[in-house]
Protein backbone atom coordinates (compact mmCIF):
# COMPACT_ATOMS: atom_id res chain seq x y z
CA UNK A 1 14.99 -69.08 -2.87
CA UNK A 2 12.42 -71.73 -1.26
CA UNK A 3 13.53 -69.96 2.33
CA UNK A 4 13.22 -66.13 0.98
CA UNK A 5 8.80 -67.25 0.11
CA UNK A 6 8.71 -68.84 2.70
CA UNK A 7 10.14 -65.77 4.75
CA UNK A 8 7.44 -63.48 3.16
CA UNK A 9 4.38 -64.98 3.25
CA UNK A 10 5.10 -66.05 7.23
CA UNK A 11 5.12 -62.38 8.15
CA UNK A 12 1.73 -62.17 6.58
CA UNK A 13 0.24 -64.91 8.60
CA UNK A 14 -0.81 -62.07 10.76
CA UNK A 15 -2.00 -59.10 8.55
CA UNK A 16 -2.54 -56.58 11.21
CA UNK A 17 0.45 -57.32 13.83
CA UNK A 18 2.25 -56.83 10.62
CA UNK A 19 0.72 -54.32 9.37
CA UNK A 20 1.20 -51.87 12.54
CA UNK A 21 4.63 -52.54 12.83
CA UNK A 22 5.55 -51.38 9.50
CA UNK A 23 2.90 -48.79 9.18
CA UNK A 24 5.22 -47.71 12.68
CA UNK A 25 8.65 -47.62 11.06
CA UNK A 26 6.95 -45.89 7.96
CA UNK A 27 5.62 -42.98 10.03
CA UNK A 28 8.40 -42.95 12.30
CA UNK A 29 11.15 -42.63 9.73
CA UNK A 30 9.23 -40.15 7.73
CA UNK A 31 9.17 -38.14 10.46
CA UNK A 32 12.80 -38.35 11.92
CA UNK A 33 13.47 -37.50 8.11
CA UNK A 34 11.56 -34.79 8.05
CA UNK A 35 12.99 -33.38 11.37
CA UNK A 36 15.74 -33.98 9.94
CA UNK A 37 15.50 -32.30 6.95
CA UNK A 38 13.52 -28.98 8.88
CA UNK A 39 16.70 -28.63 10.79
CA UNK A 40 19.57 -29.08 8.24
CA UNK A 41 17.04 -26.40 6.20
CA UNK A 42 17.41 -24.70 9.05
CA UNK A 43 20.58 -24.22 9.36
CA UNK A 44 21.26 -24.18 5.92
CA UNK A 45 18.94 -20.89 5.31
CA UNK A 46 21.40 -19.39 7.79
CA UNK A 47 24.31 -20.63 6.08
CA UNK A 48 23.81 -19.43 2.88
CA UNK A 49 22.35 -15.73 3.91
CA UNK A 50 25.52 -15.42 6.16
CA UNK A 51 28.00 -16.65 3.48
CA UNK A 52 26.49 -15.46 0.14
CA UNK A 53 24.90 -12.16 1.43
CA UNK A 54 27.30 -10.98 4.14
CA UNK A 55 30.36 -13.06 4.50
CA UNK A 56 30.95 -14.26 0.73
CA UNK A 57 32.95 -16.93 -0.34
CA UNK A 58 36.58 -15.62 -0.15
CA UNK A 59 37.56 -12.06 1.45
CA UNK A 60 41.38 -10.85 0.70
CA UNK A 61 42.76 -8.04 3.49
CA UNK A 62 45.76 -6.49 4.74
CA UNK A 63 46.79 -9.19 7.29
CA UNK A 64 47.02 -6.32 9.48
CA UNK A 65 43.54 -5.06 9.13
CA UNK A 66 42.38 -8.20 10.10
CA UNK A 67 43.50 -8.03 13.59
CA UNK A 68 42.88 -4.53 13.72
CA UNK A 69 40.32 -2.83 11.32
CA UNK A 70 42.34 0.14 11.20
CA UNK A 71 41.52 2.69 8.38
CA UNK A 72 45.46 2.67 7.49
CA UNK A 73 45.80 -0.47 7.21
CA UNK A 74 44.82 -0.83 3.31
CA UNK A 75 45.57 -3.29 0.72
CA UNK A 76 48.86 -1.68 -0.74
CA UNK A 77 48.73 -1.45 -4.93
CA UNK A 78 45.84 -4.05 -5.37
CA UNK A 79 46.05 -3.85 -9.10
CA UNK A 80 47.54 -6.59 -9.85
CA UNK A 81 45.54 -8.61 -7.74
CA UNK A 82 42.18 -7.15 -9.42
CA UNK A 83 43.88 -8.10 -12.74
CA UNK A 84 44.35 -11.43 -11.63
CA UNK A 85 41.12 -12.15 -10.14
CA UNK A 86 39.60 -10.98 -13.62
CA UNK A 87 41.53 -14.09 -15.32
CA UNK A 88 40.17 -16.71 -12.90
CA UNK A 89 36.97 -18.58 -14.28
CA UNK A 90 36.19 -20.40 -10.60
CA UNK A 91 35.28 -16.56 -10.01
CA UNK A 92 31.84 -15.46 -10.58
CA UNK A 93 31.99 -11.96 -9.12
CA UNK A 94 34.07 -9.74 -6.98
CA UNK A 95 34.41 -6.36 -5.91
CA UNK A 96 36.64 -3.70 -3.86
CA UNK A 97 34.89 -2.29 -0.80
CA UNK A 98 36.46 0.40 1.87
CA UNK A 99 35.76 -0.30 5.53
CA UNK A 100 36.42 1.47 8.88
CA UNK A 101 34.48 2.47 12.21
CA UNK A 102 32.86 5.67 12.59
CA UNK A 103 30.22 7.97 14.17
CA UNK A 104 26.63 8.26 12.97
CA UNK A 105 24.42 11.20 14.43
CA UNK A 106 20.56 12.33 13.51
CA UNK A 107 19.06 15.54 14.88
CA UNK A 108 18.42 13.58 18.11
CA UNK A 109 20.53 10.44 18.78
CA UNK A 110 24.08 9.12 17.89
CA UNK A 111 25.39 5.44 16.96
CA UNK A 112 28.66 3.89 16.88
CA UNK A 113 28.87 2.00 13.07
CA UNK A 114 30.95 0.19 10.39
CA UNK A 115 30.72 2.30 7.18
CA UNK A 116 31.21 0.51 4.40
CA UNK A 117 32.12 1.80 0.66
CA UNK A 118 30.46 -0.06 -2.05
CA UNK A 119 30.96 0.00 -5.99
CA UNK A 120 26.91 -0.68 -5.77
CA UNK A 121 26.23 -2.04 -9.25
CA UNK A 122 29.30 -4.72 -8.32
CA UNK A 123 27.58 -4.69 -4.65
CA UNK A 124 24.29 -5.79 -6.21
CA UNK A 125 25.92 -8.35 -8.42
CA UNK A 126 27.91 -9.91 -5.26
CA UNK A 127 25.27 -9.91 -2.40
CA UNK A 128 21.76 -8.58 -3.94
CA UNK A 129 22.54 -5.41 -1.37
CA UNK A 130 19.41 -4.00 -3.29
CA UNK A 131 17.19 -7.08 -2.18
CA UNK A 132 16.78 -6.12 1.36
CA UNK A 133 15.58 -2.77 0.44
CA UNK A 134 12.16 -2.02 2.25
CA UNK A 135 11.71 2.02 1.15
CA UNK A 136 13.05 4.50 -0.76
CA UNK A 137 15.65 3.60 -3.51
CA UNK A 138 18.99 2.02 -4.20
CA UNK A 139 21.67 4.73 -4.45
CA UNK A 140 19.75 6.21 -7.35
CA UNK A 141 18.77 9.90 -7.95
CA UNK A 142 21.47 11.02 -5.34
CA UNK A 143 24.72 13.10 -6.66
CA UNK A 144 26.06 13.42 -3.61
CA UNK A 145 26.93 11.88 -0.24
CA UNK A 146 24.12 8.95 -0.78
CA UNK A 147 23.32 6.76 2.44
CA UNK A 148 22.12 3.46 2.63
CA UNK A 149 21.33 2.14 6.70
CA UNK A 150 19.32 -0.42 8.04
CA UNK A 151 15.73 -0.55 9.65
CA UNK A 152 16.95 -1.07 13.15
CA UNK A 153 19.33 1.79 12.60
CA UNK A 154 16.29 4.10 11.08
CA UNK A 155 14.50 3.34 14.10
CA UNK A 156 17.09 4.13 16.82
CA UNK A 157 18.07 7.46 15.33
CA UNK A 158 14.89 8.40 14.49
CA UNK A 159 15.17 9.03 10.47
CA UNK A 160 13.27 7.97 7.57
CA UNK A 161 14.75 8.00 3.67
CA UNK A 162 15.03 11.70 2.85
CA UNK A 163 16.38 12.49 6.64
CA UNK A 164 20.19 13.98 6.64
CA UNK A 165 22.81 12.55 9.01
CA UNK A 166 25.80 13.16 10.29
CA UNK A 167 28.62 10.27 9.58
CA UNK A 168 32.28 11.23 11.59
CA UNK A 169 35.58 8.79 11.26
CA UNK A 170 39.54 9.09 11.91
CA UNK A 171 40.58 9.63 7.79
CA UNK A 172 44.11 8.83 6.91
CA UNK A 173 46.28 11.56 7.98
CA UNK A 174 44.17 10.72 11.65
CA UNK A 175 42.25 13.61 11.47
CA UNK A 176 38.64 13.28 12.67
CA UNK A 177 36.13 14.07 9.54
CA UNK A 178 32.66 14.59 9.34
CA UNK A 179 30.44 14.84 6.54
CA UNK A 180 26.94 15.30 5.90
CA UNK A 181 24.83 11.80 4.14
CA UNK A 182 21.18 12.12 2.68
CA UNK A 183 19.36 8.37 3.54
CA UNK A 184 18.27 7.39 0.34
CA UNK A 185 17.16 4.01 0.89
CA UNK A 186 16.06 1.54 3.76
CA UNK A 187 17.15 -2.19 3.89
CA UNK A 188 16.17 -5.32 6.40
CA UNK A 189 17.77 -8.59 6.70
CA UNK A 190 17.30 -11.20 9.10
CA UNK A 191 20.24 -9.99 11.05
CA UNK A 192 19.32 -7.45 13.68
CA UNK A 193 22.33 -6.73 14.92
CA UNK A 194 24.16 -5.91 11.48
CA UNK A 195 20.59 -3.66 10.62
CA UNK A 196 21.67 -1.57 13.45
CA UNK A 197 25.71 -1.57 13.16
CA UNK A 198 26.29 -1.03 9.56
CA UNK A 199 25.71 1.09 7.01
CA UNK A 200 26.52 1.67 3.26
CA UNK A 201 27.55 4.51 0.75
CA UNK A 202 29.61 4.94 -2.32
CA UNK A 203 32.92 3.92 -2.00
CA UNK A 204 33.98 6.83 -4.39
CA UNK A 205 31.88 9.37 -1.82
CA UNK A 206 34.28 7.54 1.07
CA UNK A 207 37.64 7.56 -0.78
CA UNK A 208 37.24 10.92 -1.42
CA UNK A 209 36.64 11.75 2.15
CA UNK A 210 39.80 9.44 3.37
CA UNK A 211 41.84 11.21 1.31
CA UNK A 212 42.69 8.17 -1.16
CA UNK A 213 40.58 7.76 -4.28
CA UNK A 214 41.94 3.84 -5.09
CA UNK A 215 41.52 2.96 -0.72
CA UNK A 216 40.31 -0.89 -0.74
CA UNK A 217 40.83 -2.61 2.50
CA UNK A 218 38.49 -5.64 1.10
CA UNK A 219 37.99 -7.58 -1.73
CA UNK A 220 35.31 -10.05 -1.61
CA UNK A 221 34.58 -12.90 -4.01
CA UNK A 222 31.84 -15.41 -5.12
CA UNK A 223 32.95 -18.53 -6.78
CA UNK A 224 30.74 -20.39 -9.30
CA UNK A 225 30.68 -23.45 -7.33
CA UNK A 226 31.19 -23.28 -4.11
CA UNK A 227 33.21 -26.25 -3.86
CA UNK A 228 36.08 -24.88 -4.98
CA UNK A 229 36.15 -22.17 -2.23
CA UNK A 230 39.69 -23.80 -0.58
CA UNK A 231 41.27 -24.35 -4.42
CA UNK A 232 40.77 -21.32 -5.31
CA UNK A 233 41.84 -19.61 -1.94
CA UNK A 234 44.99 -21.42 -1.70
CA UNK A 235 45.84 -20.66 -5.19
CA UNK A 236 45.52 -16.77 -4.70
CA UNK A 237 47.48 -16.82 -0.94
CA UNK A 238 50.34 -18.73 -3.16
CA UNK A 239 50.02 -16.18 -5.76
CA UNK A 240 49.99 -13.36 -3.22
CA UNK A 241 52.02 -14.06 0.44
CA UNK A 242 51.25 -10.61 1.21
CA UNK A 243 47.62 -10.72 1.53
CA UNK A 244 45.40 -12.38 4.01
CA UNK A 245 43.28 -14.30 1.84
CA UNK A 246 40.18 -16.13 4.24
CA UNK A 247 37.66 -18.38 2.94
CA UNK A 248 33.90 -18.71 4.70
CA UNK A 249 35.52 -21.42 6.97
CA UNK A 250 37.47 -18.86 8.19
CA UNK A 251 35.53 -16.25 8.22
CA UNK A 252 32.61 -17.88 9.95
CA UNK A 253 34.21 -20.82 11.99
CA UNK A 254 31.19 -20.93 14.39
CA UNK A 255 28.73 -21.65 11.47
CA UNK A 256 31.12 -24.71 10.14
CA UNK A 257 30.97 -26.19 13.73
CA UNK A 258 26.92 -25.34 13.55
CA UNK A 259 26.74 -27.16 10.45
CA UNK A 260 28.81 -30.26 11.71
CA UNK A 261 27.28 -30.44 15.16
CA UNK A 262 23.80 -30.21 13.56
CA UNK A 263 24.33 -33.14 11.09
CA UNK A 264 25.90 -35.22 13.83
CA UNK A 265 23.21 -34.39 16.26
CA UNK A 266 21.01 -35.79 13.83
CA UNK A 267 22.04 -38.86 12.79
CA UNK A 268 21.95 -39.57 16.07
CA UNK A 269 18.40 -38.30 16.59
CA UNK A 270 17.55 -41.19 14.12
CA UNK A 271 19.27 -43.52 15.82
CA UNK A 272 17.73 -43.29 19.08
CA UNK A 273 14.14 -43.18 16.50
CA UNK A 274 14.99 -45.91 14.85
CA UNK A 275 16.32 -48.05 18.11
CA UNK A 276 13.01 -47.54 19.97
CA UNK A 277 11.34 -49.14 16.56
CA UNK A 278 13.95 -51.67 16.87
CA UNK A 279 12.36 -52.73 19.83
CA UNK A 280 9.24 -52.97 18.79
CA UNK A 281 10.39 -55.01 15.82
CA UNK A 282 12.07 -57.54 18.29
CA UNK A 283 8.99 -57.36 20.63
CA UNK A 284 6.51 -58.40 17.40
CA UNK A 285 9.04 -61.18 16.16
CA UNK A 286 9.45 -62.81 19.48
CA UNK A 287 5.79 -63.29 19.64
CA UNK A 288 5.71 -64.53 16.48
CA UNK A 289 8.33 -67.14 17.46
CA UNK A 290 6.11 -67.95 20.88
CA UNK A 291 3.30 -68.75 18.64
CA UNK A 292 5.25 -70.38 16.31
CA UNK A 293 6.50 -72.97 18.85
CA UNK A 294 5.23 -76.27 17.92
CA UNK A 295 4.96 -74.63 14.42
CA UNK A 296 8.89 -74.36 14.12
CA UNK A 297 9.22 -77.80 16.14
CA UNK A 298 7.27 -79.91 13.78
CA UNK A 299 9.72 -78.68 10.97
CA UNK A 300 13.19 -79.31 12.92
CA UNK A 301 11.86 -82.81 13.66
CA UNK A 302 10.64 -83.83 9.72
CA UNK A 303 14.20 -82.59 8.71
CA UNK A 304 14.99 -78.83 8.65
CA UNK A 305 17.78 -77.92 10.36
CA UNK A 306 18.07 -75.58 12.93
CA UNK A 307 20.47 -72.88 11.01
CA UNK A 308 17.54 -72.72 8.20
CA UNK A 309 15.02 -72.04 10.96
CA UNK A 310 17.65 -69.29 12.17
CA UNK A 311 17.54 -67.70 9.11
CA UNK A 312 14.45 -67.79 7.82
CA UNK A 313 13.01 -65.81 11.32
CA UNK A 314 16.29 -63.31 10.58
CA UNK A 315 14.41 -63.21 6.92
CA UNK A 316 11.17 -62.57 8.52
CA UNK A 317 12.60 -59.76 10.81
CA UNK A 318 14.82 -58.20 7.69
CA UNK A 319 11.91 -58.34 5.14
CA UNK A 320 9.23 -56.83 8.04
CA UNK A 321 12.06 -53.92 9.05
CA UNK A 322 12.97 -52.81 5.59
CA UNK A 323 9.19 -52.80 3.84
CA UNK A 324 8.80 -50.67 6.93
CA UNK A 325 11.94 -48.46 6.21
CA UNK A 326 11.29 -48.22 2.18
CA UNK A 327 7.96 -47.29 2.24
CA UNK A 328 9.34 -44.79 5.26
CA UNK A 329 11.94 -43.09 3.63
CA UNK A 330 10.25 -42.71 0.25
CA UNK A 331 7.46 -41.12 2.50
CA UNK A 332 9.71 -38.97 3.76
CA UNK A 333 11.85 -38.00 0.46
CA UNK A 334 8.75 -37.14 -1.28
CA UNK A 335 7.72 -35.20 1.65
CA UNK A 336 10.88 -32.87 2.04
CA UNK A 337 10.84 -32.30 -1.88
CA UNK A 338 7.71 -30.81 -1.87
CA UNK A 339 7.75 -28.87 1.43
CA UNK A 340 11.78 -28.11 0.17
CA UNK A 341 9.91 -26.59 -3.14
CA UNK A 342 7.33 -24.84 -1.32
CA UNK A 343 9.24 -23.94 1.61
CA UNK A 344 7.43 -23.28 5.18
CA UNK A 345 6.73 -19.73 6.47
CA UNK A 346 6.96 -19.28 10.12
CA UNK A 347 6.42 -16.13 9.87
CA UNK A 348 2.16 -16.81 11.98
CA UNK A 349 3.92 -18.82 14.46
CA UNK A 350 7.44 -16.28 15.39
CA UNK A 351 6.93 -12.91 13.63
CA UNK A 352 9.86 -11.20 13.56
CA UNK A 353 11.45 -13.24 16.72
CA UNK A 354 13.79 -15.66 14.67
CA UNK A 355 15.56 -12.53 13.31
CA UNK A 356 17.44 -11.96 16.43
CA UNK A 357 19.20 -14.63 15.82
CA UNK A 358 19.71 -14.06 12.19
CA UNK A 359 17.37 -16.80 10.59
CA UNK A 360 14.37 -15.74 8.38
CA UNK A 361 10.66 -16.92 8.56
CA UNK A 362 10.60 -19.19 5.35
CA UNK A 363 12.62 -22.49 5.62
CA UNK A 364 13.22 -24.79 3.20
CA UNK A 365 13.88 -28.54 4.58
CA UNK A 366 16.59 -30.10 2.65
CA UNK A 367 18.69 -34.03 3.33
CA UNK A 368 22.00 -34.52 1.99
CA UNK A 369 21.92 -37.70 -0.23
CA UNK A 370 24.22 -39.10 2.25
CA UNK A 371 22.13 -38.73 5.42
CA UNK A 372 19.81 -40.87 3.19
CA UNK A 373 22.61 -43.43 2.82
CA UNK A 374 23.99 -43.47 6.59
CA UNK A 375 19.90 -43.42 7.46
CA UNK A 376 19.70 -47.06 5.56
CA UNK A 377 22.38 -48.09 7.24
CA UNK A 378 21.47 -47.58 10.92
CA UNK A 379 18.33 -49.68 9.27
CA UNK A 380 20.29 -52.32 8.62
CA UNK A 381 21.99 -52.55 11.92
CA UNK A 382 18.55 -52.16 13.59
CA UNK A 383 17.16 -54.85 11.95
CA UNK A 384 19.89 -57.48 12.53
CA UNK A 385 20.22 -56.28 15.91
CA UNK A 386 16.56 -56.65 16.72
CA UNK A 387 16.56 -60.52 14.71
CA UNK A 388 18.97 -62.03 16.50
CA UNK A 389 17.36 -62.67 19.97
CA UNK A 390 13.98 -64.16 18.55
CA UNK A 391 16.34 -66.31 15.90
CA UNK A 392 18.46 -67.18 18.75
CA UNK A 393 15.26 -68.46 20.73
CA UNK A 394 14.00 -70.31 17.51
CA UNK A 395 17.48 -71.85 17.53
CA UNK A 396 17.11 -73.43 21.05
CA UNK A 397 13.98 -75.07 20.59
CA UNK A 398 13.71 -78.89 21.15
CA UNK A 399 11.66 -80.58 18.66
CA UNK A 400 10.26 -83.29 21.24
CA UNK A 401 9.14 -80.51 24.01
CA UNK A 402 8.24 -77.89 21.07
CA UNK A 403 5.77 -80.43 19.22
CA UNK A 404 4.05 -81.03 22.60
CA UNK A 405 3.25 -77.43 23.08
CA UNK A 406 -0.29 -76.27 22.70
């Protein structure tokens, strides 16, 4: 206990060497941690408006229609799957859509697209469909044929809500159909690329069109907690061999990878922060020891021995890295809970530019609990790592040389 004061008030002896060294780890910490924690919320925006607005957590096909997307290649009597899926409480919504390729023409231009039939109450509940709307409405005060396309889409052919198009696909007998669509509503997302390939209208409009009032070629679900995504998938591919049933993971592979690469690429980001602190940590002890010399002499030759001298500069370096690394990381937690509250708009700095690659403007930094915990650790192993060489030089001193020095 004697060696742990002692340990504390020596790194005091000189306030403001001390004091720049930690205020150093504190800001560079908080920062890694907030880096950190703008990436992950990054990535995670992305993550979530892929998987909860477009992918979902679980989609059930034909296993044929998932190598080939043809309009034939249904889900055969899905009633007892629907039934089924009703009796599952890990299941917080689902719903049947109909999907296949087709033509879509204005006055002036044409467009290759995926049409897809939606239930849209069931729709909204699933994916907020009706949250990306921009003008016009959401499949209300339309009897018939009601269309529902993206801005992108609007743009290349020219239309605005009100505007009729032209929408032509194979139906089931292989027959080419077309049928005329009134645009009733406008939507935007933050991916371009699905703004200008798909669009939406009533699944019973479709059916009726294909020739096949009950058609589903999808069911898509979204789970309570999301957790439970591969329980609850392997339990309905037991349940039903016939079906392809896919979670996210599957669905998305590259944004699993994203989402492991990032996390990795980021501890290690801190690790290369926290070993150039490390340095400077080693850098301020071993000066302390220099000026120390006949200091730490003097007190090998009245009696202490050398291992106490050892670890009361490893003390010294431990207590001076982790006030440093506290005071750091609470910085930085307290930081990334407000900004994570508040989120931070991009949206003077990029405009619209991020959307191409399917992120929005507003991002919402966000740390794991457990980047916290492997964070402290790397502290740890900094800190011992950069103690060891001045305690080591401490260790070789020779009280009758060291009590001569000036």
């Amino acid at each position: 206990m004697m060696l742990i004061k002692i340990a504390w008030r020596n790194i005091w002896r000189n306030t403001s060497r001390s004091l720049t060294i930690l205020i150093a780890i504190m800001i560079g910490l908080a920062a890694a941690l907030m880096a950190s924690a703008f990436s992950m919320g990054f990535v995670q925006q992305r993550f979530n408006n892929v998987i909860e607005r477009f992918v979902s957590h679980i989609q059930i096909h034909n296993p044929e229609f998932v190598h080939d997307g043809e309009v034939y290649q249904y889900l055969d009597k899905p009633q007892k799957l629907l039934q089924s899926l009703s009796q599952i409480p890990e299941i917080k919504y689902f719903t049947e859509r109909t999907k296949i390729n087709g033509m879509i023409a204005s006055a002036k231009v044409s467009a290759g697209v995926q049409i897809t039939g939606i239930k849209p109450e069931a729709e909204q509940r699933l994916t907020d469909l009706k949250g990306w709307l921009t003008k016009g409405t959401y499949f209300e005060d339309v009897k018939r044929n009601p269309v529902y396309i993206g801005q992108e889409l609007a743009n290349k052919l020219k239309v605005d809500v009100g505007s009729r198009v032209v929408i032509n696909f194979q139906d089931l007998d292989g027959d080419i159909t077309a049928a005329s669509f009134k645009v009733v509503g406008i939507f935007k997302t933050i991916e371009l690329a699905f703004d200008e390939g798909t669009v939406f209208v009533r699944r019973s409009d479709l059916n009726s069109l294909l020739g096949d009032e009950a058609l589903t070629h999808e069911i898509a679900l979204i789970l309570n907690d999301f957790n439970q995504t591969t329980t609850v998938k392997n339990q309905l591919q037991q349940q039903f061999p016939a079906y392809e049933v896919r979670s996210w993971e599957n669905l998305s592979e590259e944004l699993l990878m994203m989402q492991e690469m990032t996390t990795q690429s980021l501890i290690f980001l801190v690790f290369i922060i926290l070993l150039g602190l490390g340095f400077g940590i080693l850098n301020t002890m071993l000066m302390s020891v220099f000026e120390r010399t006949r200091e730490l002499g003097m007190l090998i030759a009245v009696g202490m021995s050398k291992m106490h001298v050892f670890r009361m500069i490893m003390l010294e370096t431990l207590f001076l890295s982790f006030t440093g690394a506290i005071t750091g990381m609470l910085s930085g937690f307290l930081l990334i809970s407000w900004l994570g509250t508040k989120g931070i708009n991009l949206a003077g700095l990029a405009g619209d530019s991020l959307a191409i690659y399917g992120y929005g403007n507003m991002i919402y930094p966000d740390l794991e609990p457990q980047f916290y915990f492997q964070t402290a650790i790397m502290v740890l192993l900094i800190a011992v790592l950069s103690a060891l060489y001045p305690a080591f030089k401490a260790l070789k001193l020779v009280p009758a040389e060291a009590v001569r020095k000036e």
